[in-house]
PDB file of N, CA and C in Angstrom:
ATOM      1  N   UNK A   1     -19.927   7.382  -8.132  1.00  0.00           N
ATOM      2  CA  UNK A   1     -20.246   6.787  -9.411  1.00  0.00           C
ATOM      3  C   UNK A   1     -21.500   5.942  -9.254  1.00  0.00           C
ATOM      4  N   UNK A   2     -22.056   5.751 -10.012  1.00  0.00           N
ATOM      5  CA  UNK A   2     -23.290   5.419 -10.418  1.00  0.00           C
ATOM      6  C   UNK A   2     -23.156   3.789 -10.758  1.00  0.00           C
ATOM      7  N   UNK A   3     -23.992   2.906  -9.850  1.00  0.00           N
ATOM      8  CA  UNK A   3     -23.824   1.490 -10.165  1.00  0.00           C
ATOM      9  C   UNK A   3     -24.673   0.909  -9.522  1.00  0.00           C
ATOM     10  N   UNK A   4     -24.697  -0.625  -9.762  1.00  0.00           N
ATOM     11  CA  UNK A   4     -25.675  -1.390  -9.260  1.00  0.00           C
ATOM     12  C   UNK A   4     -25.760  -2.152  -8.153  1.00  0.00           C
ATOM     13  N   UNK A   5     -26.056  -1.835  -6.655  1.00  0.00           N
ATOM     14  CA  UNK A   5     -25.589  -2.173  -5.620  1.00  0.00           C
ATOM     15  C   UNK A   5     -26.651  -2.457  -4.319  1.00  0.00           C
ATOM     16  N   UNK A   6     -26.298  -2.508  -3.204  1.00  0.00           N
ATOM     17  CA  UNK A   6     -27.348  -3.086  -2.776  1.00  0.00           C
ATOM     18  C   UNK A   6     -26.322  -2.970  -0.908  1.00  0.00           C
ATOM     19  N   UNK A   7     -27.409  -1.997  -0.191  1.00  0.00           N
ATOM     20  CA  UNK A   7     -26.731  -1.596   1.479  1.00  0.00           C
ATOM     21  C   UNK A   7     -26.800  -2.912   2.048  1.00  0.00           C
ATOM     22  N   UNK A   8     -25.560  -2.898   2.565  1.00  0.00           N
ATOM     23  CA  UNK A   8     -26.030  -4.630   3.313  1.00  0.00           C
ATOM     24  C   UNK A   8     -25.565  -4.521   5.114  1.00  0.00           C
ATOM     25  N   UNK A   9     -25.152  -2.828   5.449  1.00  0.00           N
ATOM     26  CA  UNK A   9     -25.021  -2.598   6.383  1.00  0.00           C
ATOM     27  C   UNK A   9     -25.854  -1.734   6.909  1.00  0.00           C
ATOM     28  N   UNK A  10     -27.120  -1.280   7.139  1.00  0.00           N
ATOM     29  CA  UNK A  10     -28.012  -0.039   7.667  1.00  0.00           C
ATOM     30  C   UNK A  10     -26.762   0.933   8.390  1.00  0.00           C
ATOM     31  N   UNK A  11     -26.018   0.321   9.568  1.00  0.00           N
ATOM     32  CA  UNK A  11     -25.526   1.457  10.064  1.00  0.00           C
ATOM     33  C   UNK A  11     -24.513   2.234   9.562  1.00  0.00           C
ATOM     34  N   UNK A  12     -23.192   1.517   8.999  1.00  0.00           N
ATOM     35  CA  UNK A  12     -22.420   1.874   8.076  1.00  0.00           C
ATOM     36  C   UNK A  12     -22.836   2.093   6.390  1.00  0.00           C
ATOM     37  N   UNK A  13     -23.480   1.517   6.046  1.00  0.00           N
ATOM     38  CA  UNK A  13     -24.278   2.146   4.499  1.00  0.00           C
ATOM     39  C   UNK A  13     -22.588   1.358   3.843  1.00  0.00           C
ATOM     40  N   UNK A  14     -22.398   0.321   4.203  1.00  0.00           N
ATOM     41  CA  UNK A  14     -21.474  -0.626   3.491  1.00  0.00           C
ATOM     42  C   UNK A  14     -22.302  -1.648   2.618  1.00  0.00           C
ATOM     43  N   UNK A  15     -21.922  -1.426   0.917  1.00  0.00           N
ATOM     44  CA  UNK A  15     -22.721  -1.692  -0.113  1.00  0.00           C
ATOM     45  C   UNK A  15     -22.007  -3.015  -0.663  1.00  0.00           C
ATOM     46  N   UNK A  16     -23.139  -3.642  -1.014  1.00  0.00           N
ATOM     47  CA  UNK A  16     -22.746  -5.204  -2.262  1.00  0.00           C
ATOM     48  C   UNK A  16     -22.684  -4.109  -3.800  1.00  0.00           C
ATOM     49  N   UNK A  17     -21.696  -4.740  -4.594  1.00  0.00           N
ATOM     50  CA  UNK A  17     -21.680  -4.123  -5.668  1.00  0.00           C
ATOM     51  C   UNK A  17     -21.660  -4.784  -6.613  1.00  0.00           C
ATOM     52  N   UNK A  18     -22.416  -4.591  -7.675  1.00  0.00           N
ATOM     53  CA  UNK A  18     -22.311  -5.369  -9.066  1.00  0.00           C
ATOM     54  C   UNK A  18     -21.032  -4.633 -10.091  1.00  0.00           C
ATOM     55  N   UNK A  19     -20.079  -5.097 -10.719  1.00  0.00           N
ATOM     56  CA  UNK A  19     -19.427  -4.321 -11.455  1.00  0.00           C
ATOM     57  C   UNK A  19     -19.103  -4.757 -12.822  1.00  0.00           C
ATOM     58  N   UNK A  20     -20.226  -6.094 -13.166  1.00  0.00           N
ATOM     59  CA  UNK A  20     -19.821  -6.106 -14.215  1.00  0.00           C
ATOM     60  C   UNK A  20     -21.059  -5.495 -15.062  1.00  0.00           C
ATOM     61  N   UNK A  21     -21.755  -5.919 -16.408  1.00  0.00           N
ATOM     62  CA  UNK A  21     -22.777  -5.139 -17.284  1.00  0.00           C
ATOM     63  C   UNK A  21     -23.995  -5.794 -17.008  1.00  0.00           C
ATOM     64  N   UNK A  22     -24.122  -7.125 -16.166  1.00  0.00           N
ATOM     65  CA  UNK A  22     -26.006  -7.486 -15.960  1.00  0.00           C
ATOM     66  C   UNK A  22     -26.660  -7.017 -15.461  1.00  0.00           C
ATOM     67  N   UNK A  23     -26.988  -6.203 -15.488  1.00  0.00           N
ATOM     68  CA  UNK A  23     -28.032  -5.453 -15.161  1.00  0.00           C
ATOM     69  C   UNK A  23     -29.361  -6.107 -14.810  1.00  0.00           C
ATOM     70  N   UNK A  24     -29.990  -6.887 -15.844  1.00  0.00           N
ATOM     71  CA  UNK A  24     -30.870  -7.626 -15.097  1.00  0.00           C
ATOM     72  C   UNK A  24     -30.543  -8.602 -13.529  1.00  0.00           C
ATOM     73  N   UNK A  25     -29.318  -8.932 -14.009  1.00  0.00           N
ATOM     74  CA  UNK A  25     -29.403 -10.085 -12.975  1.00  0.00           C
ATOM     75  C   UNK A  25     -29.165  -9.155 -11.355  1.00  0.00           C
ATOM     76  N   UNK A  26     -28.450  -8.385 -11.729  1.00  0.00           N
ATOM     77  CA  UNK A  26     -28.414  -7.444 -10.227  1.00  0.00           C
ATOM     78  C   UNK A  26     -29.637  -7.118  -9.361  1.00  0.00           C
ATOM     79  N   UNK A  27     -30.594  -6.509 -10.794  1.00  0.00           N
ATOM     80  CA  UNK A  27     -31.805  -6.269  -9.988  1.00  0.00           C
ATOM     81  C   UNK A  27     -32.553  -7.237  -9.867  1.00  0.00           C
ATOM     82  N   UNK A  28     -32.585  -8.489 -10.068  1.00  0.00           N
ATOM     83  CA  UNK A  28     -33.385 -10.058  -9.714  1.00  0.00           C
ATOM     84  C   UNK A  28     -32.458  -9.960  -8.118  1.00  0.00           C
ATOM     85  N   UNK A  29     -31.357  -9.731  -7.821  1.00  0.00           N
ATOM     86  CA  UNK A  29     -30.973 -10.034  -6.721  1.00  0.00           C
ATOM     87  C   UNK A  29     -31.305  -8.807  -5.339  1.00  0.00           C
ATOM     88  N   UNK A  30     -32.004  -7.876  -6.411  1.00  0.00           N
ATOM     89  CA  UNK A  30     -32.196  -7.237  -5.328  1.00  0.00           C
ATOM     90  C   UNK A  30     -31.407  -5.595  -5.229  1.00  0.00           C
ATOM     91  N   UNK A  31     -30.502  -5.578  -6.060  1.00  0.00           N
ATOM     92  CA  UNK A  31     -29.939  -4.334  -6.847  1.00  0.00           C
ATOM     93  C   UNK A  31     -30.811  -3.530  -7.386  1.00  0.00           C
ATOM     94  N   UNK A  32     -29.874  -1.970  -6.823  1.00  0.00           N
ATOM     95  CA  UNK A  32     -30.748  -0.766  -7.522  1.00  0.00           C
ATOM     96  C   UNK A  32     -29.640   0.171  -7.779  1.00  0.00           C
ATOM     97  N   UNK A  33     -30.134   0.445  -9.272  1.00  0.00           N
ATOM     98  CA  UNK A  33     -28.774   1.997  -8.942  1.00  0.00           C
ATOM     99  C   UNK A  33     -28.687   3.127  -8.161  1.00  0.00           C
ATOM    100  N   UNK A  34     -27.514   3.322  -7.584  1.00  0.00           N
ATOM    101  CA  UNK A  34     -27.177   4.107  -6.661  1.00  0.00           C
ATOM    102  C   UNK A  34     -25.447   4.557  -6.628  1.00  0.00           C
ATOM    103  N   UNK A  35     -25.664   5.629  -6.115  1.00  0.00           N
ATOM    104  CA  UNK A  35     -24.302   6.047  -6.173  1.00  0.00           C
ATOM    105  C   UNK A  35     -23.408   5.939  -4.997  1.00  0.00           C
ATOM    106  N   UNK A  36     -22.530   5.077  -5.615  1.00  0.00           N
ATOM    107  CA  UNK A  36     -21.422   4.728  -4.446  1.00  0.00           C
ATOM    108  C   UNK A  36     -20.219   5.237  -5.082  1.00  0.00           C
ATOM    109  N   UNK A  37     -19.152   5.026  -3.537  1.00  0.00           N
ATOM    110  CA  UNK A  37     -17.722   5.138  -3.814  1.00  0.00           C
ATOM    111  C   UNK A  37     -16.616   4.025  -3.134  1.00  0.00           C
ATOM    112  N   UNK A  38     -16.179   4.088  -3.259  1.00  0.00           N
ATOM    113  CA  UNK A  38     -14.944   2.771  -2.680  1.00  0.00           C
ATOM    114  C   UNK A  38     -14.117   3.230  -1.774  1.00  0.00           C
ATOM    115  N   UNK A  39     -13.850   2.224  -0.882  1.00  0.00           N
ATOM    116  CA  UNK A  39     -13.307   3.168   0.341  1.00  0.00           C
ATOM    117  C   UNK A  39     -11.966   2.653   0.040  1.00  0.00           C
ATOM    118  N   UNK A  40     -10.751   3.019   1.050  1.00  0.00           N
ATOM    119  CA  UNK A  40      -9.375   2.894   1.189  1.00  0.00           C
ATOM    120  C   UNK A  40      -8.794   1.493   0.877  1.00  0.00           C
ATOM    121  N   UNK A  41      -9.504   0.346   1.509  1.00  0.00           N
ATOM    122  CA  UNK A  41      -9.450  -0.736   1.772  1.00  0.00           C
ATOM    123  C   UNK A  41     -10.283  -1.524   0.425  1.00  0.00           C
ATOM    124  N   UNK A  42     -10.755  -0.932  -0.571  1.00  0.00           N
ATOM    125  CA  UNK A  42     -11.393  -1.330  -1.539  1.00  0.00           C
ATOM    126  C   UNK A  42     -12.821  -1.883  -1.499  1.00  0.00           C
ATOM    127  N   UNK A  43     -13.514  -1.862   0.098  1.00  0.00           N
ATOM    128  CA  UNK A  43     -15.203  -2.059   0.362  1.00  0.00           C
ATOM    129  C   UNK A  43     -15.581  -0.852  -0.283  1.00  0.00           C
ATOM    130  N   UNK A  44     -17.233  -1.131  -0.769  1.00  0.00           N
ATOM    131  CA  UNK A  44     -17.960  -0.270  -1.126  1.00  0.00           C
ATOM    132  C   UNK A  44     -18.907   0.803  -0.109  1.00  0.00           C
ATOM    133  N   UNK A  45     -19.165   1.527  -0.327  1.00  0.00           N
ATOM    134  CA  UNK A  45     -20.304   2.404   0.387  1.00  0.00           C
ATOM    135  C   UNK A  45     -21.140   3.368  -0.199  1.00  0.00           C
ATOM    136  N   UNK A  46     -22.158   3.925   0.333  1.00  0.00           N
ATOM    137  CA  UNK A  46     -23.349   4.690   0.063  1.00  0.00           C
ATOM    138  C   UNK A  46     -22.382   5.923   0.021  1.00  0.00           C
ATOM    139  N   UNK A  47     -22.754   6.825  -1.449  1.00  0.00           N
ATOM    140  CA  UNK A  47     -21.808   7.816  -1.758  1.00  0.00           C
ATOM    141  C   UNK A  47     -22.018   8.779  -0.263  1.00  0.00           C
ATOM    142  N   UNK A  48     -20.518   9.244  -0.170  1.00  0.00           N
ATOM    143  CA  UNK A  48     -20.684  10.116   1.289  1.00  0.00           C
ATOM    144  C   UNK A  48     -20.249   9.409   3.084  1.00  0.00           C
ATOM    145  N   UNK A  49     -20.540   7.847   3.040  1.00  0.00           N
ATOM    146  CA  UNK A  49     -20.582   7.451   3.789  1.00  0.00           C
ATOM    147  C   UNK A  49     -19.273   6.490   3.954  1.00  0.00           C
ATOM    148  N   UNK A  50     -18.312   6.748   3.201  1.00  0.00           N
ATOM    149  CA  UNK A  50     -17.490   6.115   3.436  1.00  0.00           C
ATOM    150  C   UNK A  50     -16.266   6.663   4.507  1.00  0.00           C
ATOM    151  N   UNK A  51     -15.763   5.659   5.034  1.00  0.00           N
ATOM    152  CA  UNK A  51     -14.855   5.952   6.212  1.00  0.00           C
ATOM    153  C   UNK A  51     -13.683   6.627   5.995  1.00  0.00           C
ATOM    154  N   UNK A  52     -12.669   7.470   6.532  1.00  0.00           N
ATOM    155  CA  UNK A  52     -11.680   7.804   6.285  1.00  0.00           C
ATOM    156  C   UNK A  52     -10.666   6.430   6.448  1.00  0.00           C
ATOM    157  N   UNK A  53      -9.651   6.304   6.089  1.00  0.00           N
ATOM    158  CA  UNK A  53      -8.465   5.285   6.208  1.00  0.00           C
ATOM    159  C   UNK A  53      -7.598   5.838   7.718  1.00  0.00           C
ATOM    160  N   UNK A  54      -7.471   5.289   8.458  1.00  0.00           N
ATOM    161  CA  UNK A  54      -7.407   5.534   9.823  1.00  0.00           C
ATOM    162  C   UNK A  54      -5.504   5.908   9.581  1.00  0.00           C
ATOM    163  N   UNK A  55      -5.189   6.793  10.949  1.00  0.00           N
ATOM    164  CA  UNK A  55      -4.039   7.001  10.666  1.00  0.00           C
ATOM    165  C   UNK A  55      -3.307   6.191  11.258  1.00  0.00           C
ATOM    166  N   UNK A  56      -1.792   5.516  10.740  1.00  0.00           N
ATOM    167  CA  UNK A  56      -1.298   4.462  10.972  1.00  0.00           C
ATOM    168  C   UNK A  56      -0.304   4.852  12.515  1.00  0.00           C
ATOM    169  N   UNK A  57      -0.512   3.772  13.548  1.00  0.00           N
ATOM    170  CA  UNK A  57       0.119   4.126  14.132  1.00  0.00           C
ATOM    171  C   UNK A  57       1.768   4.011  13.988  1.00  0.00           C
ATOM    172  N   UNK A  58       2.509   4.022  15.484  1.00  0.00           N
ATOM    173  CA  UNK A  58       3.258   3.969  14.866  1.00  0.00           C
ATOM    174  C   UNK A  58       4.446   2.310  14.733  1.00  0.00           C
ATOM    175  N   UNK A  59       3.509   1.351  15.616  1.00  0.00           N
ATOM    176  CA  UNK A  59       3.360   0.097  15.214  1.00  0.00           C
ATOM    177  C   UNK A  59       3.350  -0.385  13.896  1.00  0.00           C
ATOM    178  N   UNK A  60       2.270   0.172  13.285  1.00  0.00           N
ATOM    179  CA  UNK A  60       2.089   0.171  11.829  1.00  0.00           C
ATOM    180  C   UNK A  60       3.064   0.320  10.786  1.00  0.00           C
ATOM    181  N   UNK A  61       3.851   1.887  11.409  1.00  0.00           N
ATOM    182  CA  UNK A  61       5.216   2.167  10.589  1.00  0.00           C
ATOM    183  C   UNK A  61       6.192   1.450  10.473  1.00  0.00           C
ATOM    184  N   UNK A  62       6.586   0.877  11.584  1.00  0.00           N
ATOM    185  CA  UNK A  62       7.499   0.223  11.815  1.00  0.00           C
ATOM    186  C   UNK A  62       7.512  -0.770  11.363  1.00  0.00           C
ATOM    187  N   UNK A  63       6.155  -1.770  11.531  1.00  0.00           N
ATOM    188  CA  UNK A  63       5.954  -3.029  10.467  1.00  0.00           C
ATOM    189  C   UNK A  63       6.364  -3.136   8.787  1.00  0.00           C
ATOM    190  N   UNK A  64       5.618  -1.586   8.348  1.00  0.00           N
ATOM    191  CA  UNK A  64       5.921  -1.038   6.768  1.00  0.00           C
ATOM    192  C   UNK A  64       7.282  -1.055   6.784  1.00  0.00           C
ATOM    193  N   UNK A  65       7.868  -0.207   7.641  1.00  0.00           N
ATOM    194  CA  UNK A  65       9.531   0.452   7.130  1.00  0.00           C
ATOM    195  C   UNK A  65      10.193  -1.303   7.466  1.00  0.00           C
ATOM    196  N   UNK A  66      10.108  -1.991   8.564  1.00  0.00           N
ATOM    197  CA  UNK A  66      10.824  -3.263   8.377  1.00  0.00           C
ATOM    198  C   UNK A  66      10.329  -3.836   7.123  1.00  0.00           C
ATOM    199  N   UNK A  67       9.332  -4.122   6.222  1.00  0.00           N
ATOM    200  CA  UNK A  67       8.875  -5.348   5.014  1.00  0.00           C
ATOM    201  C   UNK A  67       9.747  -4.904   4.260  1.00  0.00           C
ATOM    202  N   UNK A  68       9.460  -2.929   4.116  1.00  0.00           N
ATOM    203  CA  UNK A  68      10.459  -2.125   3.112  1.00  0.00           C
ATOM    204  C   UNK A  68      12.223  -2.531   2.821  1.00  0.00           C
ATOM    205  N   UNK A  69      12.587  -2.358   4.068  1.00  0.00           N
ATOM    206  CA  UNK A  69      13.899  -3.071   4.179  1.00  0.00           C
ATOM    207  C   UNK A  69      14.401  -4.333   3.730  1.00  0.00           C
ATOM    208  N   UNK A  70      13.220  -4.798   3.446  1.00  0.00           N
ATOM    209  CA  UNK A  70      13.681  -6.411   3.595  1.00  0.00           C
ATOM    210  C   UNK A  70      13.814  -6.843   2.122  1.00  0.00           C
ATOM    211  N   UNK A  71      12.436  -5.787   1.605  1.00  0.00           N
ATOM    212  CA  UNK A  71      12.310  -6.119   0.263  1.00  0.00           C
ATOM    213  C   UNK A  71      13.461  -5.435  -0.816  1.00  0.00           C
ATOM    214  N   UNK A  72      13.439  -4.182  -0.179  1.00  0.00           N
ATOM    215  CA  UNK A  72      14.736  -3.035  -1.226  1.00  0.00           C
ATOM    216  C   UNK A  72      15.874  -2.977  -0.727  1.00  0.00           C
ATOM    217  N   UNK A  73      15.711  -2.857   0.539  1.00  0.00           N
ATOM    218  CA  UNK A  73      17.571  -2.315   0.837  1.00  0.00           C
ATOM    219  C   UNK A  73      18.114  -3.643   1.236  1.00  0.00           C
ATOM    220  N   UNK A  74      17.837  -5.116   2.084  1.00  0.00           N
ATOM    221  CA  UNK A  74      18.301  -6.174   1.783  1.00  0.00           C
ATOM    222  C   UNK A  74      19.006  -6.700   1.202  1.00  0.00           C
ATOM    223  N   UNK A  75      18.545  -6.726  -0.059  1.00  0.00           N
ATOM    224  CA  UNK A  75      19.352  -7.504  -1.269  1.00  0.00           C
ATOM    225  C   UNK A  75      20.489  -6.845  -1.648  1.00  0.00           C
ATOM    226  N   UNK A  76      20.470  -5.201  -1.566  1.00  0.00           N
ATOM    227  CA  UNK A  76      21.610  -4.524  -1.873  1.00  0.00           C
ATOM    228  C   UNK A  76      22.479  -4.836  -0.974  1.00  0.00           C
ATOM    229  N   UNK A  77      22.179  -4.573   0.804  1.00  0.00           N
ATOM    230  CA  UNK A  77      23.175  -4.826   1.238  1.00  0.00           C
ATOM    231  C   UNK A  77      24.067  -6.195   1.543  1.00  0.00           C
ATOM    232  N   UNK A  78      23.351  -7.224   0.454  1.00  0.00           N
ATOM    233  CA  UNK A  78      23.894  -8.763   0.458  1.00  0.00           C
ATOM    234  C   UNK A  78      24.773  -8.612  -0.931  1.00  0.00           C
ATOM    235  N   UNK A  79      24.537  -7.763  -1.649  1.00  0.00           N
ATOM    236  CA  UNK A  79      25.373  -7.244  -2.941  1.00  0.00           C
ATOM    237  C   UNK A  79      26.760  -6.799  -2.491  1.00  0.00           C
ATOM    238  N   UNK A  80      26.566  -6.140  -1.380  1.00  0.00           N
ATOM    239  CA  UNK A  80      27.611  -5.347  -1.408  1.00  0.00           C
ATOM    240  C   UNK A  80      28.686  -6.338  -0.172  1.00  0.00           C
ATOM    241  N   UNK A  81      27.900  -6.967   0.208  1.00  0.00           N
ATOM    242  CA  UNK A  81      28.663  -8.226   1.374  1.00  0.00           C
ATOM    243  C   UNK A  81      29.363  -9.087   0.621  1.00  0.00           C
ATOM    244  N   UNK A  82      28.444  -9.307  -0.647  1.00  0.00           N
ATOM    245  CA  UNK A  82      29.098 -10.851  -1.510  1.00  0.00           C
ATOM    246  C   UNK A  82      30.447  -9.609  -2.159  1.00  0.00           C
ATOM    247  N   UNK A  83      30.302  -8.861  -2.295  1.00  0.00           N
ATOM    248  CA  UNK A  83      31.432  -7.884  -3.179  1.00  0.00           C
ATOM    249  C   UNK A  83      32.589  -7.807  -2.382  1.00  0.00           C
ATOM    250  N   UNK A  84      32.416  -7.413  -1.464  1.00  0.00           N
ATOM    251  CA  UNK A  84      33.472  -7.231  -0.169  1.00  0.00           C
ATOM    252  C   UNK A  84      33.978  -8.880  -0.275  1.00  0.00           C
ATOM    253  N   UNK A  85      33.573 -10.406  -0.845  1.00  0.00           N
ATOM    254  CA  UNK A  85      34.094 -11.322  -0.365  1.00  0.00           C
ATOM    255  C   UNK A  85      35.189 -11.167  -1.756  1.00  0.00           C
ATOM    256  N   UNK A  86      35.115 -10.701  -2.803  1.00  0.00           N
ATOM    257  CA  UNK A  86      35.983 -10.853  -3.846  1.00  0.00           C
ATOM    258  C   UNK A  86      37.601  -9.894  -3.830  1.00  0.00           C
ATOM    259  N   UNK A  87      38.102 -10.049  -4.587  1.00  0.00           N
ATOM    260  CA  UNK A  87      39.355  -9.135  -4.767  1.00  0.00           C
ATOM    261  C   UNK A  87      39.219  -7.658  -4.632  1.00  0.00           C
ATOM    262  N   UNK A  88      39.688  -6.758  -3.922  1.00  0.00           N
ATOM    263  CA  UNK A  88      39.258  -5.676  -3.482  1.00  0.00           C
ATOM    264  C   UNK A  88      39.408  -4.700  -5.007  1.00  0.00           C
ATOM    265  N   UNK A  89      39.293  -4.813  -6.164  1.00  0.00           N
ATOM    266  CA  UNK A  89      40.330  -3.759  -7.126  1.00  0.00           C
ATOM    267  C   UNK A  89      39.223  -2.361  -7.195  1.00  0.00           C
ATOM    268  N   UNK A  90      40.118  -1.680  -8.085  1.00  0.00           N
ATOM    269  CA  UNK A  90      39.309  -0.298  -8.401  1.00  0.00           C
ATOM    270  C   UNK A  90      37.620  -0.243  -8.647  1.00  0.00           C
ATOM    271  N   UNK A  91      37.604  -1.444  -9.539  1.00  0.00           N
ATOM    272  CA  UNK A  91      36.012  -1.146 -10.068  1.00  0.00           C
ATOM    273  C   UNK A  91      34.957  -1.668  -8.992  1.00  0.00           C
ATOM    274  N   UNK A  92      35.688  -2.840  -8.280  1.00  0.00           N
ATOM    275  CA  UNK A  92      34.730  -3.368  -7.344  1.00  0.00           C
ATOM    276  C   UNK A  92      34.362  -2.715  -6.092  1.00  0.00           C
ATOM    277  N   UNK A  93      35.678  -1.610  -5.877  1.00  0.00           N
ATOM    278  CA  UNK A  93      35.230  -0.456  -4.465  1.00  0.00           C
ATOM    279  C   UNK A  93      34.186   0.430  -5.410  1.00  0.00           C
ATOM    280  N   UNK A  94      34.639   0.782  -6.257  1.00  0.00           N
ATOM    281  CA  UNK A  94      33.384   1.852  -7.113  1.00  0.00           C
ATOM    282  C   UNK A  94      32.295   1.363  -7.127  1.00  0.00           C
ATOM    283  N   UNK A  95      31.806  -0.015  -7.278  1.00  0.00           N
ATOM    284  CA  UNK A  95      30.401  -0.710  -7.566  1.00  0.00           C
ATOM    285  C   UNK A  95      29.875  -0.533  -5.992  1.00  0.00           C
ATOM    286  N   UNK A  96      31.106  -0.841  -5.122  1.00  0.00           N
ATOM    287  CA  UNK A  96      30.404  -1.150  -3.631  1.00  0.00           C
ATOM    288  C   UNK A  96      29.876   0.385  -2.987  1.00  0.00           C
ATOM    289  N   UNK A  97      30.906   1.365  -3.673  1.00  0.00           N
ATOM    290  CA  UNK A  97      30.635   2.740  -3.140  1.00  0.00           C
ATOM    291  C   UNK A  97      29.177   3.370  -4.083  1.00  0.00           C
ATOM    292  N   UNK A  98      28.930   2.881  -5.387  1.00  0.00           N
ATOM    293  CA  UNK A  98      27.772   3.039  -5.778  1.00  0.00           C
ATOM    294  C   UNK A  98      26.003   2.586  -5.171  1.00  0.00           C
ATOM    295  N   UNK A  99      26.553   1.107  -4.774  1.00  0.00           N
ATOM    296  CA  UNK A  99      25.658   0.579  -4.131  1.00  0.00           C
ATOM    297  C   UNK A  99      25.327   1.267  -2.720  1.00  0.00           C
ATOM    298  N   UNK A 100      25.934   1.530  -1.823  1.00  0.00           N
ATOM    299  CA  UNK A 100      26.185   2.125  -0.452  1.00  0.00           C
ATOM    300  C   UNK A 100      25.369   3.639  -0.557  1.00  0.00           C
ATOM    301  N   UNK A 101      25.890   4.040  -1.869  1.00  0.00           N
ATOM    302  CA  UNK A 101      25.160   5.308  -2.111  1.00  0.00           C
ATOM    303  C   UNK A 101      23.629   5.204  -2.598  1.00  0.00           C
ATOM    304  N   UNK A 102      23.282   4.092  -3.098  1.00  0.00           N
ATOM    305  CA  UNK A 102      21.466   3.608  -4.122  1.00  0.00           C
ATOM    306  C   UNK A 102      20.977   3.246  -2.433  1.00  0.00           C
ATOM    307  N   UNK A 103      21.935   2.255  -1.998  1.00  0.00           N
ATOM    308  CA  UNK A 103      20.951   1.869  -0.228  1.00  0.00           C
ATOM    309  C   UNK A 103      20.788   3.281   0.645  1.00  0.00           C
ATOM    310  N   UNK A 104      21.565   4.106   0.684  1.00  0.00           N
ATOM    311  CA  UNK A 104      21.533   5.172   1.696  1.00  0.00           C
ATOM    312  C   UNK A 104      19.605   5.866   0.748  1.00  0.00           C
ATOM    313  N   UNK A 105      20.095   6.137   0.156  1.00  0.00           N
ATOM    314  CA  UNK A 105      19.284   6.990  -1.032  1.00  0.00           C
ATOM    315  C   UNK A 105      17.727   6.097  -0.835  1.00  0.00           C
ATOM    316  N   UNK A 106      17.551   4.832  -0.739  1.00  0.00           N
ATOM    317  CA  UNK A 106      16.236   3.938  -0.801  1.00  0.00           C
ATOM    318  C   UNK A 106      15.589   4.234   0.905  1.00  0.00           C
ATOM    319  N   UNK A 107      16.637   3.827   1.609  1.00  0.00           N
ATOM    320  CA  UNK A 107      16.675   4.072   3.206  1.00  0.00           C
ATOM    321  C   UNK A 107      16.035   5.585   3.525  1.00  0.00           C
ATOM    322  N   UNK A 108      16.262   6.453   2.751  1.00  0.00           N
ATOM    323  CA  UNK A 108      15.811   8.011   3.125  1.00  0.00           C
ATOM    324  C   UNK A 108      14.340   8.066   2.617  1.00  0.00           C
ATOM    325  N   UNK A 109      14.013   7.449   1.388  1.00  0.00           N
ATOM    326  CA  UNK A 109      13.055   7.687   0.742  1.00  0.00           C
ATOM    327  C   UNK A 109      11.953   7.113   1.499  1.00  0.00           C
ATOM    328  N   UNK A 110      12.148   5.064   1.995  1.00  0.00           N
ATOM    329  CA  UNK A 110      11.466   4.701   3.286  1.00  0.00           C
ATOM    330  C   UNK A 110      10.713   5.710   4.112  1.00  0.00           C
ATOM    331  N   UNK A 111      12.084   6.322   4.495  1.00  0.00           N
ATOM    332  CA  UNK A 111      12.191   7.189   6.074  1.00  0.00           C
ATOM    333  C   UNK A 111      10.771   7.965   5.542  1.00  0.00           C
ATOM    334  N   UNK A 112      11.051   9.000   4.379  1.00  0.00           N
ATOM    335  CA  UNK A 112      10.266  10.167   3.851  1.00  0.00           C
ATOM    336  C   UNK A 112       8.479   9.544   4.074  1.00  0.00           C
ATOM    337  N   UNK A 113       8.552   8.672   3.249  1.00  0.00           N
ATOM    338  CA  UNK A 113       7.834   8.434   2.903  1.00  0.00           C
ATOM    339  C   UNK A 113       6.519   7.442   4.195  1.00  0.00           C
ATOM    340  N   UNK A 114       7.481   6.744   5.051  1.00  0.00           N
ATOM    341  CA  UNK A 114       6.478   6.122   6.196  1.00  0.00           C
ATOM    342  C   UNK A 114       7.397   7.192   7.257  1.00  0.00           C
ATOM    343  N   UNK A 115       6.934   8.376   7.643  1.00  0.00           N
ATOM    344  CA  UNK A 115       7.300   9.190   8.736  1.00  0.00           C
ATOM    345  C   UNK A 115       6.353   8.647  10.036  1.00  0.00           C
ATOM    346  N   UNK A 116       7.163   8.464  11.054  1.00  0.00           N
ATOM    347  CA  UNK A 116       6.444   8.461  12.586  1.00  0.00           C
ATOM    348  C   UNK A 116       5.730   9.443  12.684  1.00  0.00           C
ATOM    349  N   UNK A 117       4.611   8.761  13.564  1.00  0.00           N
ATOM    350  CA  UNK A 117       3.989  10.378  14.286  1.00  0.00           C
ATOM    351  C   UNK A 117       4.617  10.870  15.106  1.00  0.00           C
ATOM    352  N   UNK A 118       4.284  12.054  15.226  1.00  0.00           N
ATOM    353  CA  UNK A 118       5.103  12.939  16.201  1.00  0.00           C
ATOM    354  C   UNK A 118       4.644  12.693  17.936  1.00  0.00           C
ATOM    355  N   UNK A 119       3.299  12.003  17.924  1.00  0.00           N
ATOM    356  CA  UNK A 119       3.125  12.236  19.741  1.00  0.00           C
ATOM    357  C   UNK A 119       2.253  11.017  19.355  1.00  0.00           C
ATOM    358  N   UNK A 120       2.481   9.670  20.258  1.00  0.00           N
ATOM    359  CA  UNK A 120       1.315   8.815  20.501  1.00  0.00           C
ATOM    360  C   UNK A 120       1.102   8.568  22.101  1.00  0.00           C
TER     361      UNK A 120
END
């Protein structure tokens, strides 16, 4: 895309970007239009020259799939702990066997979704 920007890296062709409509004031600073794109990480670059997003190891995964846990399947399984502290009756095994089934189901999707690499 086409915008008002300015290389501030020669070797990487990592760009300053103007994104709002002054146009004058960009080019007082030294801005020219040029076509850039945005990389993974949301820095700018000289169209073409942007980096791939590196592949995560599997350090990385493990960091993701633990936050994941903590944030989604957590709370369920404190749902289903505080449930287990009440009167055991019909509806409350059904809620706990519902829940057990939404955590298994979030837990897979995790899994799917941040897969290990296969060889590091």
């Amino acid at each position: 895309m086409k915008k008002y920007a300015k290389v501030i890296n020669e070797e990487t062709k990592a760009c300053e970007v103007g994104l709002g409509t002054n146009s004058a004031f960009y080019q007082s600073i030294g801005m020219t239009e040029m076509e850039v794109e945005q990389a993974y990480d949301g820095s700018w670059y000289v169209f073409g020259f942007t980096p791939e997003k590196p592949v995560p190891t599997k350090a990385d995964i493990q960091k993701n799939r633990a936050e994941l846990y903590r944030i989604k399947v957590d709370p369920i399984t404190s749902q289903i702990s505080r449930l287990r502290d009440e009167e055991q009756t019909d509806d409350i095994l059904a809620e706990i066997e519902a829940l057990k089934i939404k955590r298994a189901e979030i837990v897979a999707k995790i899994k799917q979704e941040n897969p290990y690499p296969d060889q590091e």
